[in-house]
PDB file of N, CA and C in Angstrom:
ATOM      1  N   UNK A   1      35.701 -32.882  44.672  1.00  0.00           N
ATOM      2  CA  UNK A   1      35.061 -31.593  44.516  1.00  0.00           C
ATOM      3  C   UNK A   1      35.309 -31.029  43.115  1.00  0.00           C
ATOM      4  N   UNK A   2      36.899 -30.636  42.988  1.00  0.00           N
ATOM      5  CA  UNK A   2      36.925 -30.453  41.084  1.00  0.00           C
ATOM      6  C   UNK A   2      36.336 -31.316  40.259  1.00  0.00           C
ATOM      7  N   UNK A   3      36.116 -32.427  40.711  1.00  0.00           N
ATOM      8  CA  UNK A   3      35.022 -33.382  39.416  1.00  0.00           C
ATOM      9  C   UNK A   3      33.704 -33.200  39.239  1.00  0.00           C
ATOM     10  N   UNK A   4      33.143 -32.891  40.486  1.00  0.00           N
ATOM     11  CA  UNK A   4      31.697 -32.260  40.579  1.00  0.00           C
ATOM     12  C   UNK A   4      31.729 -31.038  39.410  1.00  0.00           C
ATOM     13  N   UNK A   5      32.891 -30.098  40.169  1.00  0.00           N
ATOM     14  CA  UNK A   5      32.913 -28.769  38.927  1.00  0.00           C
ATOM     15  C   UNK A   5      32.838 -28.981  37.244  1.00  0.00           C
ATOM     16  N   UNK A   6      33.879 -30.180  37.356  1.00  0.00           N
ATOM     17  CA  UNK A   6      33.532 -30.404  35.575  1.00  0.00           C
ATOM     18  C   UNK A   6      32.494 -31.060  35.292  1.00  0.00           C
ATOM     19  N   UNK A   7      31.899 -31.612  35.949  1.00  0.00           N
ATOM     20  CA  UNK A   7      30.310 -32.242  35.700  1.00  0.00           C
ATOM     21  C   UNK A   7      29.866 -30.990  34.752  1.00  0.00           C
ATOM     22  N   UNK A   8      29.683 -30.323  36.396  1.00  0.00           N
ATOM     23  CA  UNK A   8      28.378 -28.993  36.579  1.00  0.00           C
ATOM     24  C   UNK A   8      29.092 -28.648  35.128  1.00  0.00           C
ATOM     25  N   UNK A   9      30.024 -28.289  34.812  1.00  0.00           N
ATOM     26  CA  UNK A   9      30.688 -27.063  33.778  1.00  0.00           C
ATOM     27  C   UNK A   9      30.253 -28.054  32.256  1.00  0.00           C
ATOM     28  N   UNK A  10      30.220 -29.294  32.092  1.00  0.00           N
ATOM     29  CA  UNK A  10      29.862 -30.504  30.888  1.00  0.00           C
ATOM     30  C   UNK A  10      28.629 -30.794  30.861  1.00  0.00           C
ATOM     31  N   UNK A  11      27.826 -30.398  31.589  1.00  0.00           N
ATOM     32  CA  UNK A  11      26.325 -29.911  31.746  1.00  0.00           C
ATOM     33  C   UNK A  11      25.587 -29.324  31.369  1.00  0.00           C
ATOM     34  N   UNK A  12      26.052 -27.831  31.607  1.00  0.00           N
ATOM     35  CA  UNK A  12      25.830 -26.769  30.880  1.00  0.00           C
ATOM     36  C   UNK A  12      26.375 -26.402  29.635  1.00  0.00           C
ATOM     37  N   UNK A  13      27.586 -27.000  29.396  1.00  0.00           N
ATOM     38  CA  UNK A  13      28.090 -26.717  27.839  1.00  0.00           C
ATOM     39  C   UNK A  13      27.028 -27.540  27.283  1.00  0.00           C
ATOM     40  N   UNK A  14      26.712 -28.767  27.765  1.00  0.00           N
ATOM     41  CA  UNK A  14      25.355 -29.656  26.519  1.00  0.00           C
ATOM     42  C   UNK A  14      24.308 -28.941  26.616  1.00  0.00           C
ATOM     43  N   UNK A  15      23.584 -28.359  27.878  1.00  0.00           N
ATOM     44  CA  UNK A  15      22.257 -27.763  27.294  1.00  0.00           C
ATOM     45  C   UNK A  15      22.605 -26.490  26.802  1.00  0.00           C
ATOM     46  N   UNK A  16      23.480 -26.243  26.276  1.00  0.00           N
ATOM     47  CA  UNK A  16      23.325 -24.845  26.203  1.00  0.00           C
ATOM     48  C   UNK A  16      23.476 -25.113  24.121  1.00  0.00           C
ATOM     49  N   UNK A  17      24.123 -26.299  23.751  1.00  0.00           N
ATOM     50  CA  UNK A  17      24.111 -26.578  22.815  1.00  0.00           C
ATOM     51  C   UNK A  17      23.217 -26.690  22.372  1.00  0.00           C
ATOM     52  N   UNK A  18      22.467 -27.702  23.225  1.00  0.00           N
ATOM     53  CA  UNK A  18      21.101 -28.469  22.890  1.00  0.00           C
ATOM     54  C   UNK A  18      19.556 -27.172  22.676  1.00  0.00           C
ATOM     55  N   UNK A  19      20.117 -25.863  23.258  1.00  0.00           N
ATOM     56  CA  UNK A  19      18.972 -24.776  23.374  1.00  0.00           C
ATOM     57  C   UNK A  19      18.640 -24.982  24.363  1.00  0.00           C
ATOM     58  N   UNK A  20      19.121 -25.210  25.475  1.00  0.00           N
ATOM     59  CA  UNK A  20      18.808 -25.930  26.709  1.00  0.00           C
ATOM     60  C   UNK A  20      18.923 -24.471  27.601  1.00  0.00           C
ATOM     61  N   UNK A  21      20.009 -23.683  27.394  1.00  0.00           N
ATOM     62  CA  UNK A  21      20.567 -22.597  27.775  1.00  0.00           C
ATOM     63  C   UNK A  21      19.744 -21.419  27.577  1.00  0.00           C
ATOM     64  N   UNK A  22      20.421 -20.486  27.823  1.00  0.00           N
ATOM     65  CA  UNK A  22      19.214 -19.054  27.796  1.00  0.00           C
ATOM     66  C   UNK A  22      19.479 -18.588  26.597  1.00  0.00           C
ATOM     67  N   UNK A  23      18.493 -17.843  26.329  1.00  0.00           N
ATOM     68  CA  UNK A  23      18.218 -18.018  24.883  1.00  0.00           C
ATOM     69  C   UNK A  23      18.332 -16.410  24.367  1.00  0.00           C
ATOM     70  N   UNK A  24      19.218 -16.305  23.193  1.00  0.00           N
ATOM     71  CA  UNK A  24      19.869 -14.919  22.906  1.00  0.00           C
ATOM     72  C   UNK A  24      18.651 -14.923  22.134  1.00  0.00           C
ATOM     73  N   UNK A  25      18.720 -13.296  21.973  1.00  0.00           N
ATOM     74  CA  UNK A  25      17.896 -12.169  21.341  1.00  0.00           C
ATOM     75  C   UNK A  25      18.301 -12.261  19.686  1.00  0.00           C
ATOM     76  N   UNK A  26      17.014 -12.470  18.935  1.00  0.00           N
ATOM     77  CA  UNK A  26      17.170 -12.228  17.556  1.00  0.00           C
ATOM     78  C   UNK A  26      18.100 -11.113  16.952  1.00  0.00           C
ATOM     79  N   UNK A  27      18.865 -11.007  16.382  1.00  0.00           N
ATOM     80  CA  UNK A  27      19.237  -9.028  15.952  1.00  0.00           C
ATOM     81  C   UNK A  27      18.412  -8.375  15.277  1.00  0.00           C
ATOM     82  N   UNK A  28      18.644  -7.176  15.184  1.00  0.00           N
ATOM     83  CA  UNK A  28      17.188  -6.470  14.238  1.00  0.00           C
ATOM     84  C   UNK A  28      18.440  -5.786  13.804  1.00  0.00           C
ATOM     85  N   UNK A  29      17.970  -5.399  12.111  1.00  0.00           N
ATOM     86  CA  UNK A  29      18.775  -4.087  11.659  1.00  0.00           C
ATOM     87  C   UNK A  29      18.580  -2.921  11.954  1.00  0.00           C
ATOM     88  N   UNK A  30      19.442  -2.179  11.508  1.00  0.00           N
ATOM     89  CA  UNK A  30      18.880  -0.688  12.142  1.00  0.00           C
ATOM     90  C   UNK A  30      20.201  -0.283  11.070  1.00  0.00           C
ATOM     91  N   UNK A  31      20.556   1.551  11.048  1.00  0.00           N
ATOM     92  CA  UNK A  31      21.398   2.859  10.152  1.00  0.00           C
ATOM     93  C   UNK A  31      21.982   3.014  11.468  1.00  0.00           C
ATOM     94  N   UNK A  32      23.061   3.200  11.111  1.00  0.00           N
ATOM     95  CA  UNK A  32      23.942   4.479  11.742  1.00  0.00           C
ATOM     96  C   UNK A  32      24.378   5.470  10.834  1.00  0.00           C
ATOM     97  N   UNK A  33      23.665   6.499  11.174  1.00  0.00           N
ATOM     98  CA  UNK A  33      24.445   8.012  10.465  1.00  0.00           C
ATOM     99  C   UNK A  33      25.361   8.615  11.280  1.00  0.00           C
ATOM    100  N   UNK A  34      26.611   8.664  10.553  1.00  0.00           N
ATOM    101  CA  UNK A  34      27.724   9.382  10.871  1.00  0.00           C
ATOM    102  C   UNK A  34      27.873  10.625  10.945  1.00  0.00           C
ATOM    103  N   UNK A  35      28.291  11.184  12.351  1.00  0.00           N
ATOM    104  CA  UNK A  35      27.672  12.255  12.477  1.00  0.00           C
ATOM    105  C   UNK A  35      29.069  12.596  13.183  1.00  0.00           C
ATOM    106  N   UNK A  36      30.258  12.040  13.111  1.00  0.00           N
ATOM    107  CA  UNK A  36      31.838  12.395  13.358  1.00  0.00           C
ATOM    108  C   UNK A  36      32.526  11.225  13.589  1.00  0.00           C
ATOM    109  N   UNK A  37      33.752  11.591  13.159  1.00  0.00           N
ATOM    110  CA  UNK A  37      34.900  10.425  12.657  1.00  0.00           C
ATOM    111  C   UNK A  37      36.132  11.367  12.809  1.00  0.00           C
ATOM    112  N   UNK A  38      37.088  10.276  13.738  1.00  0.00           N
ATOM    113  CA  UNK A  38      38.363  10.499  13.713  1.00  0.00           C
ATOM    114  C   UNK A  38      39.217  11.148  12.541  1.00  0.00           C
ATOM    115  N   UNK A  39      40.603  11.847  12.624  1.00  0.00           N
ATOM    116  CA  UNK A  39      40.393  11.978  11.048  1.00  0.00           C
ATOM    117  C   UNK A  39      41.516  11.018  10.566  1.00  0.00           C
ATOM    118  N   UNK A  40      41.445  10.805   9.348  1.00  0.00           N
ATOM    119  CA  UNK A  40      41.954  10.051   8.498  1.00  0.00           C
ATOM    120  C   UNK A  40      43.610  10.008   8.579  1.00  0.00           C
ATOM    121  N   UNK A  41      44.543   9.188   9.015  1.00  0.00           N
ATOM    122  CA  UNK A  41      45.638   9.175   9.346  1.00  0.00           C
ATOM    123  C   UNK A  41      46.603   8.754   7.763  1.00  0.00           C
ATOM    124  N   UNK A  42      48.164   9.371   7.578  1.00  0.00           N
ATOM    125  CA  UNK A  42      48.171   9.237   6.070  1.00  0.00           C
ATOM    126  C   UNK A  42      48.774   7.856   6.104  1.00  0.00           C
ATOM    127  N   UNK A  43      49.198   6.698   7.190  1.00  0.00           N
ATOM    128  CA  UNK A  43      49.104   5.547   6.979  1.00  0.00           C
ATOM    129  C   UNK A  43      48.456   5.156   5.864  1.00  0.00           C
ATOM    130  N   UNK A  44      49.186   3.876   5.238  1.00  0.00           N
ATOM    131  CA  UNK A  44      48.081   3.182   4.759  1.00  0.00           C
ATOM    132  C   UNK A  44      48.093   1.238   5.453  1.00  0.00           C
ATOM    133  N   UNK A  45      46.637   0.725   4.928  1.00  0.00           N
ATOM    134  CA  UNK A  45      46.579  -0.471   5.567  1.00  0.00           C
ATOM    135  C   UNK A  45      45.467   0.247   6.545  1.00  0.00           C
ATOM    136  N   UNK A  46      45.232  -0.907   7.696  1.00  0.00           N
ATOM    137  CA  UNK A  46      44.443  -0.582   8.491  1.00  0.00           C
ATOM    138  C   UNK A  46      45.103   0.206   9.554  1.00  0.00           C
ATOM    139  N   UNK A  47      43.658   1.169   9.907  1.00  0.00           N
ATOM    140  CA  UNK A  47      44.746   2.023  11.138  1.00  0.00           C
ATOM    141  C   UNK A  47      43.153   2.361  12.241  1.00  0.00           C
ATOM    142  N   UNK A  48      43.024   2.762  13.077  1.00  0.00           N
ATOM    143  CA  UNK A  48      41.977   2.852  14.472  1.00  0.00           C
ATOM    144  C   UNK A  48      41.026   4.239  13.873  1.00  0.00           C
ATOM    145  N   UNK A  49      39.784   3.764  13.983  1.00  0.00           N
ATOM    146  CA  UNK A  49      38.435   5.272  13.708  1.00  0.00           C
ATOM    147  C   UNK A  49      38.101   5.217  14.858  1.00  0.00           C
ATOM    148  N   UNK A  50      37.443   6.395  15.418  1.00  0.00           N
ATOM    149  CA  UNK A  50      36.468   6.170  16.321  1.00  0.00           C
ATOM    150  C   UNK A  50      35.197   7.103  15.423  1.00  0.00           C
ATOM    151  N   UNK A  51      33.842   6.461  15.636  1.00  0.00           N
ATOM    152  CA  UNK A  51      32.705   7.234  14.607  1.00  0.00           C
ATOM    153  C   UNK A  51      31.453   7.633  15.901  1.00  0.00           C
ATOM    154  N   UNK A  52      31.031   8.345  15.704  1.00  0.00           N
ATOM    155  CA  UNK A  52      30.188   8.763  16.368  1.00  0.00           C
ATOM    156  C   UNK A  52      28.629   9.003  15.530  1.00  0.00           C
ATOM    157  N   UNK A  53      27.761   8.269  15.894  1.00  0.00           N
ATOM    158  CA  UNK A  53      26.658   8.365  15.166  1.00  0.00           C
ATOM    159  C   UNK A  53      24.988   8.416  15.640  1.00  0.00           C
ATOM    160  N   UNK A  54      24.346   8.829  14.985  1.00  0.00           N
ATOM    161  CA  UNK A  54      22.883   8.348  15.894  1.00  0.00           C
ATOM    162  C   UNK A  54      22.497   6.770  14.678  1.00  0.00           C
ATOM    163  N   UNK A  55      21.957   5.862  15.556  1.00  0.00           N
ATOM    164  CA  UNK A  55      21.423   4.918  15.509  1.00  0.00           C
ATOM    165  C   UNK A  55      19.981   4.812  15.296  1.00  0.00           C
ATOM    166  N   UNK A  56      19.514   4.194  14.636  1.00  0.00           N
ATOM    167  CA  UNK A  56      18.194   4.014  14.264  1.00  0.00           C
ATOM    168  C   UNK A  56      17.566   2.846  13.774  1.00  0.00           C
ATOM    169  N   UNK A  57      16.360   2.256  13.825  1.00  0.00           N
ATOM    170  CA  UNK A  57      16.003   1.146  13.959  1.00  0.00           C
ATOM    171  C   UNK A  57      14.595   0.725  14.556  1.00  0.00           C
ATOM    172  N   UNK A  58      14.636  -0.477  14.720  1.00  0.00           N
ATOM    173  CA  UNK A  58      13.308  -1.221  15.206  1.00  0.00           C
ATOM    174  C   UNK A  58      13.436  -0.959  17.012  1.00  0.00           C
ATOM    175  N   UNK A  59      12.379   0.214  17.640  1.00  0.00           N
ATOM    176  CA  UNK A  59      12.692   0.250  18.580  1.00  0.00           C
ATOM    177  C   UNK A  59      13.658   1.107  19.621  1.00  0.00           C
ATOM    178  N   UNK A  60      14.650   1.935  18.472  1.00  0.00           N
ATOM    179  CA  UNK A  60      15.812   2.950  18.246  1.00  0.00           C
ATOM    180  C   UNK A  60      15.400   3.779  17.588  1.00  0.00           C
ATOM    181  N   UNK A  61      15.523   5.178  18.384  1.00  0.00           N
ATOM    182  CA  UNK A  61      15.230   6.199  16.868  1.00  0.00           C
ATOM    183  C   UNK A  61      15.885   7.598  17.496  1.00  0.00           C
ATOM    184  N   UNK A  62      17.193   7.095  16.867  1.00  0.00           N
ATOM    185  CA  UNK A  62      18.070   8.566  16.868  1.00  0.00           C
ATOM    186  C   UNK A  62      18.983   8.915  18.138  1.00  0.00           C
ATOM    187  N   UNK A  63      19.395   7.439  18.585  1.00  0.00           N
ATOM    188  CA  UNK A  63      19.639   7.138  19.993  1.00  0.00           C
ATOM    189  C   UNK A  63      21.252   7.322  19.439  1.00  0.00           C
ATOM    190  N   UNK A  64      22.054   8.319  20.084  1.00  0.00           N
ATOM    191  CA  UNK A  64      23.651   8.719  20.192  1.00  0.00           C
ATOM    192  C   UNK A  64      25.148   7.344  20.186  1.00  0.00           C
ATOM    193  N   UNK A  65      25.309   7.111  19.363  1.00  0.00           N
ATOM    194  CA  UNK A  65      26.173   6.042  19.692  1.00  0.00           C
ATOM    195  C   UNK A  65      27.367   6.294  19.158  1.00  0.00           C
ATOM    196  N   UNK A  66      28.790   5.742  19.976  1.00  0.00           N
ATOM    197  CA  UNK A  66      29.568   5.645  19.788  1.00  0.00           C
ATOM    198  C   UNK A  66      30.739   4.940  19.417  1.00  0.00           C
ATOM    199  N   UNK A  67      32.032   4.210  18.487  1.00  0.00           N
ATOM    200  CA  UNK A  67      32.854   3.702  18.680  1.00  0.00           C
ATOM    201  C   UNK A  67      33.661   3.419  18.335  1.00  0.00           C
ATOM    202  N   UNK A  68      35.345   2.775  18.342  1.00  0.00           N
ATOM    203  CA  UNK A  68      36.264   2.340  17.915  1.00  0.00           C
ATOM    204  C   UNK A  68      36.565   1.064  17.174  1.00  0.00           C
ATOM    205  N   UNK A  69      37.202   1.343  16.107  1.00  0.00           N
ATOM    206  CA  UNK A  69      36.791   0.139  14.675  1.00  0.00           C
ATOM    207  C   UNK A  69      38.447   0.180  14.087  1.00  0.00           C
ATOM    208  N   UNK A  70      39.046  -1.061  14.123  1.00  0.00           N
ATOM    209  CA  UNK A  70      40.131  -0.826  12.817  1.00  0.00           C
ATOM    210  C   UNK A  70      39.033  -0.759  11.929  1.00  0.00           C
ATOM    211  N   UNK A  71      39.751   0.468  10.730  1.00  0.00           N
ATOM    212  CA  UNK A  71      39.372   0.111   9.743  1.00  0.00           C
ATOM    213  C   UNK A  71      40.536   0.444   8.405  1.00  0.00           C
ATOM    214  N   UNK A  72      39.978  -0.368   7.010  1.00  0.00           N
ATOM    215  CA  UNK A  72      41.139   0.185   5.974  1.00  0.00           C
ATOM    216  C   UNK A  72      40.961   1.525   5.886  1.00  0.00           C
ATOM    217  N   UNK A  73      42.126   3.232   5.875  1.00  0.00           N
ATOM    218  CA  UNK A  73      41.947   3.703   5.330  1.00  0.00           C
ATOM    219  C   UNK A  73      41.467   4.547   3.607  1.00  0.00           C
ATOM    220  N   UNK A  74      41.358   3.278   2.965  1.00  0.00           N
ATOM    221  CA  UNK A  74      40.641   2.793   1.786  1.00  0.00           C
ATOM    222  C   UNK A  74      39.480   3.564   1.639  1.00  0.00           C
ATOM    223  N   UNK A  75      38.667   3.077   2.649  1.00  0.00           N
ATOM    224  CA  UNK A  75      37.350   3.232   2.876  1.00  0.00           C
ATOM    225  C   UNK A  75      36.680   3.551   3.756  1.00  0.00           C
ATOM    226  N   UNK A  76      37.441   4.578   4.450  1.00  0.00           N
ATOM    227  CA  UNK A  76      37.525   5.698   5.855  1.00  0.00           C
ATOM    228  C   UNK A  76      36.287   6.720   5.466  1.00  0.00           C
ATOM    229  N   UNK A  77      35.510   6.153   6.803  1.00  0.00           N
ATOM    230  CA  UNK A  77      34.234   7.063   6.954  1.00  0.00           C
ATOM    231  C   UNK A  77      33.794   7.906   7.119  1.00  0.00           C
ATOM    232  N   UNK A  78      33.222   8.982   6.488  1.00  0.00           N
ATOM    233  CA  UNK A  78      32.626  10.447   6.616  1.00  0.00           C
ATOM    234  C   UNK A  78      30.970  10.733   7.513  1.00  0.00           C
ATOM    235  N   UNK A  79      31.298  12.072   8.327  1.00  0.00           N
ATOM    236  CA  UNK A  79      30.112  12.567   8.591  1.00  0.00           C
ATOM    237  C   UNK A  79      28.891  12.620   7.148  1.00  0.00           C
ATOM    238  N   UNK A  80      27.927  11.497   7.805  1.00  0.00           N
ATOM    239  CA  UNK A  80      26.662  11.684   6.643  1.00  0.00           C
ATOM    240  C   UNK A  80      26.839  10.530   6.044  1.00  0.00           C
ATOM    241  N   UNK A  81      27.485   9.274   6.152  1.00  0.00           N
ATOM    242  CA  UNK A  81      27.534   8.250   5.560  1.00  0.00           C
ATOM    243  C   UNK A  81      26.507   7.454   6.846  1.00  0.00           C
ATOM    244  N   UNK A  82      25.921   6.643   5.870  1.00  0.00           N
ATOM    245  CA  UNK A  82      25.054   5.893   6.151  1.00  0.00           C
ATOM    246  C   UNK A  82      25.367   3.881   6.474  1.00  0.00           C
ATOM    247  N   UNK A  83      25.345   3.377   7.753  1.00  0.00           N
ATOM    248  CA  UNK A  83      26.164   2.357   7.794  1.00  0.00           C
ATOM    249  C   UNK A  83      25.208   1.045   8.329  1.00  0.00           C
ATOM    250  N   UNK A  84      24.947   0.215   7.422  1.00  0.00           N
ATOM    251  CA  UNK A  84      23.594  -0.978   7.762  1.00  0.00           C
ATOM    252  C   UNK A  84      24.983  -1.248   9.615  1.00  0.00           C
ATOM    253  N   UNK A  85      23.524  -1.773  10.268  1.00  0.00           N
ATOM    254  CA  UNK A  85      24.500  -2.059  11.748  1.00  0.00           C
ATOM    255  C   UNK A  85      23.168  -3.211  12.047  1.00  0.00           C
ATOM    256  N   UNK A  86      23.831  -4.064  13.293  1.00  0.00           N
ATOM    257  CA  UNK A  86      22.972  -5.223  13.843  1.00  0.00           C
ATOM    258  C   UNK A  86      22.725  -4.715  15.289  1.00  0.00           C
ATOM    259  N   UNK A  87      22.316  -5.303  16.199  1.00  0.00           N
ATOM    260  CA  UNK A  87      22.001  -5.438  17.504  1.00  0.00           C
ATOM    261  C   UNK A  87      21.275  -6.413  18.205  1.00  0.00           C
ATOM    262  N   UNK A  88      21.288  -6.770  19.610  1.00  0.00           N
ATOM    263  CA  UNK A  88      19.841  -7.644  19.853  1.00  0.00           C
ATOM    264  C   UNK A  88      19.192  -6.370  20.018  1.00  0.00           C
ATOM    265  N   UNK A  89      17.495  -7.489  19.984  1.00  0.00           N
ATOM    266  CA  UNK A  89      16.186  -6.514  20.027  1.00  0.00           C
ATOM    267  C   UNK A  89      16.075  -5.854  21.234  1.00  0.00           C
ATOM    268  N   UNK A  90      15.996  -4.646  21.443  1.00  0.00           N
ATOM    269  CA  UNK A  90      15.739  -3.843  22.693  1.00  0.00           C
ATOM    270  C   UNK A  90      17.154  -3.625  23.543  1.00  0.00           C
ATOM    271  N   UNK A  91      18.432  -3.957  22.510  1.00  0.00           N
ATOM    272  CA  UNK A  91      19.904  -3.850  23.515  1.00  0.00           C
ATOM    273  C   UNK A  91      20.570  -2.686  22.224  1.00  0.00           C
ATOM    274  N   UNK A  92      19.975  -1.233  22.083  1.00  0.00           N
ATOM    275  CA  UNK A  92      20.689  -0.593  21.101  1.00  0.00           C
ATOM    276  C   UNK A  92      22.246  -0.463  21.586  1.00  0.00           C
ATOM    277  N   UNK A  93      22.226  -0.596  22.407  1.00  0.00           N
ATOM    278  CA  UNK A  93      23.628  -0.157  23.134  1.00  0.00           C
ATOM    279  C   UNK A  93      25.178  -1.377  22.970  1.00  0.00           C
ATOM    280  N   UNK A  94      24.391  -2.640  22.527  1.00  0.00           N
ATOM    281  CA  UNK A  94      25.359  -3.740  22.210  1.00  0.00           C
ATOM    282  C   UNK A  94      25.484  -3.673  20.389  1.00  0.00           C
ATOM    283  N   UNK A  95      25.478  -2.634  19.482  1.00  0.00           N
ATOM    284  CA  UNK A  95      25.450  -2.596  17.910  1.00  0.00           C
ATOM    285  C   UNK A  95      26.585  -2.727  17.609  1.00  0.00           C
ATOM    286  N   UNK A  96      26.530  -3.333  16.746  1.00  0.00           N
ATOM    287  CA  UNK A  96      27.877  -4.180  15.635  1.00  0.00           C
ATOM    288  C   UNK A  96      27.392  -3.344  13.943  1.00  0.00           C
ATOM    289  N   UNK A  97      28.256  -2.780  13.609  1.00  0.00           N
ATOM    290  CA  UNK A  97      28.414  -2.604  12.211  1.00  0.00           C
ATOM    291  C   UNK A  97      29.010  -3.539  11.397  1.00  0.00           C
ATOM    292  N   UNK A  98      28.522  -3.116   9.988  1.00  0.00           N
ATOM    293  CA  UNK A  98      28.586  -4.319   8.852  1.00  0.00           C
ATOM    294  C   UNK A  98      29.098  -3.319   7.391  1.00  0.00           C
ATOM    295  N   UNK A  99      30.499  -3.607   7.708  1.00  0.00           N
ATOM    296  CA  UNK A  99      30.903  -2.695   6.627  1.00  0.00           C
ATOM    297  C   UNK A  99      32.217  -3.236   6.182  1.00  0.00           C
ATOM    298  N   UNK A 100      32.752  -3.245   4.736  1.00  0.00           N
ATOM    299  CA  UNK A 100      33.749  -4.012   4.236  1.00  0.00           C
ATOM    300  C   UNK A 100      35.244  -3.512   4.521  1.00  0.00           C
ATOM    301  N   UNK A 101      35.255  -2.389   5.118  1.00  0.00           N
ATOM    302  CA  UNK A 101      36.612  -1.725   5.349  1.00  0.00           C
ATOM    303  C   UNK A 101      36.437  -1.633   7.062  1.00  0.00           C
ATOM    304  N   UNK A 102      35.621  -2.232   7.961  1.00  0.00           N
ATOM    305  CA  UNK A 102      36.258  -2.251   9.050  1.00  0.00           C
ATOM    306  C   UNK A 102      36.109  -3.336   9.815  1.00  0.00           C
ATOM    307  N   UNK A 103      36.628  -3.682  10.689  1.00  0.00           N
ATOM    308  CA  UNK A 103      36.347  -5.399  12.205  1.00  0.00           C
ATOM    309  C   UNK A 103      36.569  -4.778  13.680  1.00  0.00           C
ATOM    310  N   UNK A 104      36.125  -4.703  14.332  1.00  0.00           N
ATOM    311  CA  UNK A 104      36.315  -4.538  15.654  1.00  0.00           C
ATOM    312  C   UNK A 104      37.981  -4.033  16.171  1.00  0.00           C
ATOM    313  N   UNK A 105      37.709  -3.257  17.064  1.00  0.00           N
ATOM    314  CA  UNK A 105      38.843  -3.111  17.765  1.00  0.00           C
ATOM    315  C   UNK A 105      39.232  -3.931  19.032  1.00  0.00           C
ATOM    316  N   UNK A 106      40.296  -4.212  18.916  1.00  0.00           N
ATOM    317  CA  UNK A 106      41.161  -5.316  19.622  1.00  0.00           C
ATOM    318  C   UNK A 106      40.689  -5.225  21.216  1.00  0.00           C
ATOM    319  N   UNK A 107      40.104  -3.627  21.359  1.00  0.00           N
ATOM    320  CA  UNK A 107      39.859  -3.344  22.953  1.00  0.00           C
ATOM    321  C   UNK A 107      38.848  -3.637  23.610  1.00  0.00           C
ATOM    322  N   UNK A 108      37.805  -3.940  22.257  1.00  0.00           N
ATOM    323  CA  UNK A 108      36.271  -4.074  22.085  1.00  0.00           C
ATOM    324  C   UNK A 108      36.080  -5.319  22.644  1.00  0.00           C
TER     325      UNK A 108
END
């Protein structure tokens, strides 16, 4: 019975390689305007934001989003900053930002 399972499970890892698998959503770009941010802690190095912004885009327009980012206080983000972000098409709610002072939070 567990050998059947690793079949089934060595199966699907090949088609899914092969494009065999279901097939993810292009990303589209889209802005996030910052429209509130944690405030700036006097740490230095990286330390936790949370930003709050409306989102905008292909399909998005002005849709409320929220979230938690290490980022360097270096380059700690202000209400009214403008931030290129990704997503899949028609999933505003799964957006990834693209910015040199922050990476995901560990909780994310």
């Amino acid at each position: 019975m567990a050998l059947a399972g690793v079949l089934v499970s060595l199966l699907a890892f090949y088609r899914r390689g092969r494009g065999g698998g279901r097939s993810v959503a292009e990303p589209v770009s889209g802005m996030l305007t910052v429209t509130g941010v944690s405030p700036r802690p006097a740490a230095q190095g990286e330390q936790y934001v949370t930003i709050t912004g409306l989102l905008s885009g292909p399909g998005v327009e002005g849709e409320t989003v929220y979230g938690r980012f290490a980022w360097d206080v270096n380059q700690w983000p202000s209400p009214g900053d403008r931030i290129d972000v990704v997503y899949p098409a028609g999933r505003p709610d799964r957006w990834q930002l693209s910015h040199p002072g922050s990476r995901p939070y560990l909780g994310s």
